[in-house]
PDB file of N, CA and C in Angstrom:
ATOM      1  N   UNK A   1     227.062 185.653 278.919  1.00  0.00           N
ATOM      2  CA  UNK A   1     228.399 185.556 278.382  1.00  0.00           C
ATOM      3  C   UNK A   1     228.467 184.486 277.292  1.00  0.00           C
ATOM      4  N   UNK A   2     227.427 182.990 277.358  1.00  0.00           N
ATOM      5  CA  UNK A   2     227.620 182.337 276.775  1.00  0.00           C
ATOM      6  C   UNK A   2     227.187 182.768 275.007  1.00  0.00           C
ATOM      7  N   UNK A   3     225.750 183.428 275.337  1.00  0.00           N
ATOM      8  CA  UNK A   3     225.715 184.125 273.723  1.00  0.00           C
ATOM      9  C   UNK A   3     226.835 184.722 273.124  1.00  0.00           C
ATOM     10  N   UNK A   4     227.891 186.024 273.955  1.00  0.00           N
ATOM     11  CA  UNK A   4     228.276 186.660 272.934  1.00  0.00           C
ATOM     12  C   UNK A   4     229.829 185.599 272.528  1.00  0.00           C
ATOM     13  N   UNK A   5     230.210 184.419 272.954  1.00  0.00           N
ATOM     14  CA  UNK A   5     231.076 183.299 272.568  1.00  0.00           C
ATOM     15  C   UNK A   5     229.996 183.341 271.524  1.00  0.00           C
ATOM     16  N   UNK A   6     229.472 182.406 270.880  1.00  0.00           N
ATOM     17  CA  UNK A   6     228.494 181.965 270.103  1.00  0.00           C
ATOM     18  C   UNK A   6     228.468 182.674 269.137  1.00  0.00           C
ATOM     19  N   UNK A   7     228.153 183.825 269.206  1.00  0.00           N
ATOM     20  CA  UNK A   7     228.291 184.815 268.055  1.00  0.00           C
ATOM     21  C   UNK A   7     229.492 185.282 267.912  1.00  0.00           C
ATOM     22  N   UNK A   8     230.512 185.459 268.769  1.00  0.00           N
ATOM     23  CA  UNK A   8     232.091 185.079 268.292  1.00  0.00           C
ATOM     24  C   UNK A   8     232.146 184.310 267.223  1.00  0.00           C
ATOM     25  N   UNK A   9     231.894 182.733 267.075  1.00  0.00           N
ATOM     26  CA  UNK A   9     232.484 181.586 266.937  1.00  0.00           C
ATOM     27  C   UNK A   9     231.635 181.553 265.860  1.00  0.00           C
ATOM     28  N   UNK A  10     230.341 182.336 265.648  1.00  0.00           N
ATOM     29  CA  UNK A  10     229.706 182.161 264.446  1.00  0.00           C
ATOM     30  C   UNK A  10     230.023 183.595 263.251  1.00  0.00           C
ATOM     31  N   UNK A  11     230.635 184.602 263.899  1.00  0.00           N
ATOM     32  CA  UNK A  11     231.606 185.512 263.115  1.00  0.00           C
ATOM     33  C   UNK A  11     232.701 185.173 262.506  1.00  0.00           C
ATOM     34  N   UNK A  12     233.551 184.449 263.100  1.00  0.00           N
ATOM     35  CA  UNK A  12     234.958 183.828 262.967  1.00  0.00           C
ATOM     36  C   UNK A  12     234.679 182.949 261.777  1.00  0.00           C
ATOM     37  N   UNK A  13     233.888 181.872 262.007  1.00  0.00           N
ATOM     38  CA  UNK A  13     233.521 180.737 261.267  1.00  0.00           C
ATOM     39  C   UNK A  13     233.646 181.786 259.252  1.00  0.00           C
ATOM     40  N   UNK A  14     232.588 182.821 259.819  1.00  0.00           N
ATOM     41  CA  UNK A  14     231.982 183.472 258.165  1.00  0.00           C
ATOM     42  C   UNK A  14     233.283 183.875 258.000  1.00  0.00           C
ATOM     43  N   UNK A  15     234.120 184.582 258.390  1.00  0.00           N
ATOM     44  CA  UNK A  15     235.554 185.478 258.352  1.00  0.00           C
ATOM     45  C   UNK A  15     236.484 184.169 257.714  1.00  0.00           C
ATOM     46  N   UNK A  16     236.640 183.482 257.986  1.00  0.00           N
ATOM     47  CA  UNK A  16     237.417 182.203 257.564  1.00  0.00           C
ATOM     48  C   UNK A  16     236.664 181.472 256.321  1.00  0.00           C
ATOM     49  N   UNK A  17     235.416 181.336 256.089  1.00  0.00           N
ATOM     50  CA  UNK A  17     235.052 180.977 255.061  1.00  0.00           C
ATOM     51  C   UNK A  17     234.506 179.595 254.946  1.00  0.00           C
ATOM     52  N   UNK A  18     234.352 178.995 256.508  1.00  0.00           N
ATOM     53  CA  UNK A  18     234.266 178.062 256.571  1.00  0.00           C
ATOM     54  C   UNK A  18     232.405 177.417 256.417  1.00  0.00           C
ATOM     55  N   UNK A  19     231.581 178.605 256.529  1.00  0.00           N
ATOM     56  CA  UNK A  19     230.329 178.615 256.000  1.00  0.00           C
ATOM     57  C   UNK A  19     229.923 178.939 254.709  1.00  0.00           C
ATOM     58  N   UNK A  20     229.683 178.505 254.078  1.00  0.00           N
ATOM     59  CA  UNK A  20     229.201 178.158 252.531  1.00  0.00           C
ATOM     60  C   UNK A  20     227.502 178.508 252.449  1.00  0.00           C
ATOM     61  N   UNK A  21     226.773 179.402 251.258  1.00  0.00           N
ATOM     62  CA  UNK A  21     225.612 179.380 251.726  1.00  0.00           C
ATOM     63  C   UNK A  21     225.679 178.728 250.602  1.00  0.00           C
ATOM     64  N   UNK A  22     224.558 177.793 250.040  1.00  0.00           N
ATOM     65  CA  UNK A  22     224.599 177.615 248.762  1.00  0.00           C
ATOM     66  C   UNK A  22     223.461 178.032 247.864  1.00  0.00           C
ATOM     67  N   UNK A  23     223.797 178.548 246.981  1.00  0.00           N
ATOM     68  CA  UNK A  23     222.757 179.373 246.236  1.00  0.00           C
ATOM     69  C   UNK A  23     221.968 178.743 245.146  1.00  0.00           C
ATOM     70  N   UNK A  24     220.732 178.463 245.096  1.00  0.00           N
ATOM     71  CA  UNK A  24     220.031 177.686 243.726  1.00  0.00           C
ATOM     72  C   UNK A  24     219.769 178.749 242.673  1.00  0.00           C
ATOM     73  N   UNK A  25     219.078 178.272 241.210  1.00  0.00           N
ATOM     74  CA  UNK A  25     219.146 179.259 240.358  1.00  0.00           C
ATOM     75  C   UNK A  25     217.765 178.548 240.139  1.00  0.00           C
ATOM     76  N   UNK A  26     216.294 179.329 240.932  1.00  0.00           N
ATOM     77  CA  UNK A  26     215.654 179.286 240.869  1.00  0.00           C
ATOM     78  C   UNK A  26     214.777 179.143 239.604  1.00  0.00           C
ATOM     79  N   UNK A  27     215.203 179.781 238.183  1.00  0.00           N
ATOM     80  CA  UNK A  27     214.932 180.452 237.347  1.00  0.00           C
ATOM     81  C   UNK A  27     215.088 179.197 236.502  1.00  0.00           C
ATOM     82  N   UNK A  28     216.214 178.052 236.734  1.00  0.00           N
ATOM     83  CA  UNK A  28     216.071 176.861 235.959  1.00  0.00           C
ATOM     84  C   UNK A  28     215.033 175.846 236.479  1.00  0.00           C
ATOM     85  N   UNK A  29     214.468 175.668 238.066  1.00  0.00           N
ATOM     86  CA  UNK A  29     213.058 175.363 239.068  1.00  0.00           C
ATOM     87  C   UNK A  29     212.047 175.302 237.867  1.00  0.00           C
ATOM     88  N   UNK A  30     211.809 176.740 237.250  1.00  0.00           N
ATOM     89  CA  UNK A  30     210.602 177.167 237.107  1.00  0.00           C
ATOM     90  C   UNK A  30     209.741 176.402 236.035  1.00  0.00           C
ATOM     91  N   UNK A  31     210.316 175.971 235.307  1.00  0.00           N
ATOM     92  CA  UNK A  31     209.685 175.492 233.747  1.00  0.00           C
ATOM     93  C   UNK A  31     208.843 173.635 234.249  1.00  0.00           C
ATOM     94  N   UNK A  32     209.834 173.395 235.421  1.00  0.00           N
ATOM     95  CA  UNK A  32     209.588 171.763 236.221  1.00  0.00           C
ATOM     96  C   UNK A  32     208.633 172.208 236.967  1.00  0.00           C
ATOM     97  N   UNK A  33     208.055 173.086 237.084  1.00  0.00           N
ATOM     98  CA  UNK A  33     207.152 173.386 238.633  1.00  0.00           C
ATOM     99  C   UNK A  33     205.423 173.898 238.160  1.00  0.00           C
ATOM    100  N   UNK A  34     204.671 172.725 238.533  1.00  0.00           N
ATOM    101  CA  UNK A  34     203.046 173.106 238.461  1.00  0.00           C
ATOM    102  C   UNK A  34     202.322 173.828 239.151  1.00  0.00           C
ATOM    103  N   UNK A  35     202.678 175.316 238.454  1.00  0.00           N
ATOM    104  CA  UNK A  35     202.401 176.461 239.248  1.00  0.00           C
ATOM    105  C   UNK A  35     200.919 176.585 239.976  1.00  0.00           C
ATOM    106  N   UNK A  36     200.995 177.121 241.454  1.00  0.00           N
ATOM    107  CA  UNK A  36     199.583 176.977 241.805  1.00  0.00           C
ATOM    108  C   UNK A  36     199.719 178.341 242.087  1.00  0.00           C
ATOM    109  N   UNK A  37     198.921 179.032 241.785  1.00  0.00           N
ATOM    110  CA  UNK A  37     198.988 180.449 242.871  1.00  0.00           C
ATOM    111  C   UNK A  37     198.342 180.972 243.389  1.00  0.00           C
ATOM    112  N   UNK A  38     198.706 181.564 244.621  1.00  0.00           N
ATOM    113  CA  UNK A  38     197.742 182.314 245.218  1.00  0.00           C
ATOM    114  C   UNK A  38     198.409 183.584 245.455  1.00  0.00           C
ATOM    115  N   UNK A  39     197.084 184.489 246.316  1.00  0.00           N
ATOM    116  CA  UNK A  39     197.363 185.651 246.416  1.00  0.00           C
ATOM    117  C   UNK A  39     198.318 186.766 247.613  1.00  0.00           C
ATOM    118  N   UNK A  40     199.005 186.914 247.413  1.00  0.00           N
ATOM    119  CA  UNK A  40     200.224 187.208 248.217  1.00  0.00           C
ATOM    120  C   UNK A  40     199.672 188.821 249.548  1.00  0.00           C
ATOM    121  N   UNK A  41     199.060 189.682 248.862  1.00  0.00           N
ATOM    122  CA  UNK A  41     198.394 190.618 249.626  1.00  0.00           C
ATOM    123  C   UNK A  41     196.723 190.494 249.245  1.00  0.00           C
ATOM    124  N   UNK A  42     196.499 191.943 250.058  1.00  0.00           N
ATOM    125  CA  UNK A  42     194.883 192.101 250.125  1.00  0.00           C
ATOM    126  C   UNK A  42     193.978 192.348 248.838  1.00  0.00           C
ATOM    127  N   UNK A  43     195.055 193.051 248.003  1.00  0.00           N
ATOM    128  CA  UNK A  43     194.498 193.773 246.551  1.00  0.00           C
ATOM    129  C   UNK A  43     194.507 192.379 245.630  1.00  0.00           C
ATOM    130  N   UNK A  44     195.150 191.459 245.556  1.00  0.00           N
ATOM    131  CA  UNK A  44     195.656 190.271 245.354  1.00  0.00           C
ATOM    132  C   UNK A  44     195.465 191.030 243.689  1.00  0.00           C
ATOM    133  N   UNK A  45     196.992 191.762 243.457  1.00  0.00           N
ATOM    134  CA  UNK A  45     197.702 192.242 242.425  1.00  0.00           C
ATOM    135  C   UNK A  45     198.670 191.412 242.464  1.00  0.00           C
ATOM    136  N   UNK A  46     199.014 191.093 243.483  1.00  0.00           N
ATOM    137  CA  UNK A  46     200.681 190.057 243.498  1.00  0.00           C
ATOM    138  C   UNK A  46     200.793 188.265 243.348  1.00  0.00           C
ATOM    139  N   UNK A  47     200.611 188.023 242.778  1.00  0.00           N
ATOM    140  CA  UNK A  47     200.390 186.224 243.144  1.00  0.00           C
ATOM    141  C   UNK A  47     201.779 185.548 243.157  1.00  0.00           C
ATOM    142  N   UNK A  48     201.645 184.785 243.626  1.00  0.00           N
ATOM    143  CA  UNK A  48     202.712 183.538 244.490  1.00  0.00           C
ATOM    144  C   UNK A  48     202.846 182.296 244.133  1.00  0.00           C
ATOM    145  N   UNK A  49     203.786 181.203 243.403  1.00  0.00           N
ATOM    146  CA  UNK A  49     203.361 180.348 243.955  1.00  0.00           C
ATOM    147  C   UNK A  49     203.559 179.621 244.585  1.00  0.00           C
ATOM    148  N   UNK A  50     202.995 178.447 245.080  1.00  0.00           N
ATOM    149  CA  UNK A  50     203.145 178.027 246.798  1.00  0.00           C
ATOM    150  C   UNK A  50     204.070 177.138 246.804  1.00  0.00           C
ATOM    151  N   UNK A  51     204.299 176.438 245.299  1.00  0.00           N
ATOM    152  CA  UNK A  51     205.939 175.623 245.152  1.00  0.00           C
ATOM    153  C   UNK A  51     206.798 175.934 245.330  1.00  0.00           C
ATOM    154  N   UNK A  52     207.497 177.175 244.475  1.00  0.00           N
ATOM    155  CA  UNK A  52     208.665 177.732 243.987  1.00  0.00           C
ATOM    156  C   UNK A  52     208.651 179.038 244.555  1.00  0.00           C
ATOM    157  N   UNK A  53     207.731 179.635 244.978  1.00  0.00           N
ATOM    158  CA  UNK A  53     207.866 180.980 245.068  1.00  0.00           C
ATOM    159  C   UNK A  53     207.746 182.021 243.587  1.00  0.00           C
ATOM    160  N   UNK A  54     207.747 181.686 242.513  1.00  0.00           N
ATOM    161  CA  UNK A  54     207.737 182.691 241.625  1.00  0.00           C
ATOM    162  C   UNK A  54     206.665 183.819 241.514  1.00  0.00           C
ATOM    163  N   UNK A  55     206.460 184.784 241.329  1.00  0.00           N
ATOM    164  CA  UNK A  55     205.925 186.213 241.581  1.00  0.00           C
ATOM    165  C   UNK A  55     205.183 186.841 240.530  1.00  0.00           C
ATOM    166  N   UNK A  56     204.194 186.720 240.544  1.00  0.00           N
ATOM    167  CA  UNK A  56     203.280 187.800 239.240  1.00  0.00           C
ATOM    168  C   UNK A  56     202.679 188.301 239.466  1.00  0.00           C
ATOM    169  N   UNK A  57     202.744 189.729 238.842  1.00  0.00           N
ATOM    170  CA  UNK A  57     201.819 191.043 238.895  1.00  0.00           C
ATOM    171  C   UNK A  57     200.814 190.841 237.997  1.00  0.00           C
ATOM    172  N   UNK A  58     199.571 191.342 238.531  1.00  0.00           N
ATOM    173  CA  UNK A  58     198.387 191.552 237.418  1.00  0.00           C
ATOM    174  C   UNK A  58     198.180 192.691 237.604  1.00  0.00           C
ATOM    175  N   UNK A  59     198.068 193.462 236.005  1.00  0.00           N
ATOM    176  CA  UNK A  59     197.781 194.291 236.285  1.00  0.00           C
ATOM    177  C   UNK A  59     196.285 195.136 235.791  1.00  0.00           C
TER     178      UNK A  59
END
């Protein structure tokens, strides 16, 4: 019983507005950040990097 309070009180909360997510704009990160990357899958077509997260395809 005590979960579905909880998830009440954490529905209510979003419905009211009283949770805020706050959103960064990653895209201004990127130019400050000494990209390292590695390879995200097996084909390692996708690279990563391990700072920021930014994403490149090789193709």
């Amino acid at each position: 019983m005590y979960i579905f309070e909880l998830v009440y009180k954490i529905i209510e909360k979003i419905k009211n507005g009283k949770i805020f997510i706050k959103k960064e704009d990653f895209k201004e990160n990127y130019p400050e950040c000494d990209h390292i990357f590695v390879p995200v899958d097996s084909t390692k077509k996708v690279l990563a990097c391990t700072k920021c997260g930014l994403l490149k395809k090789i193709e």
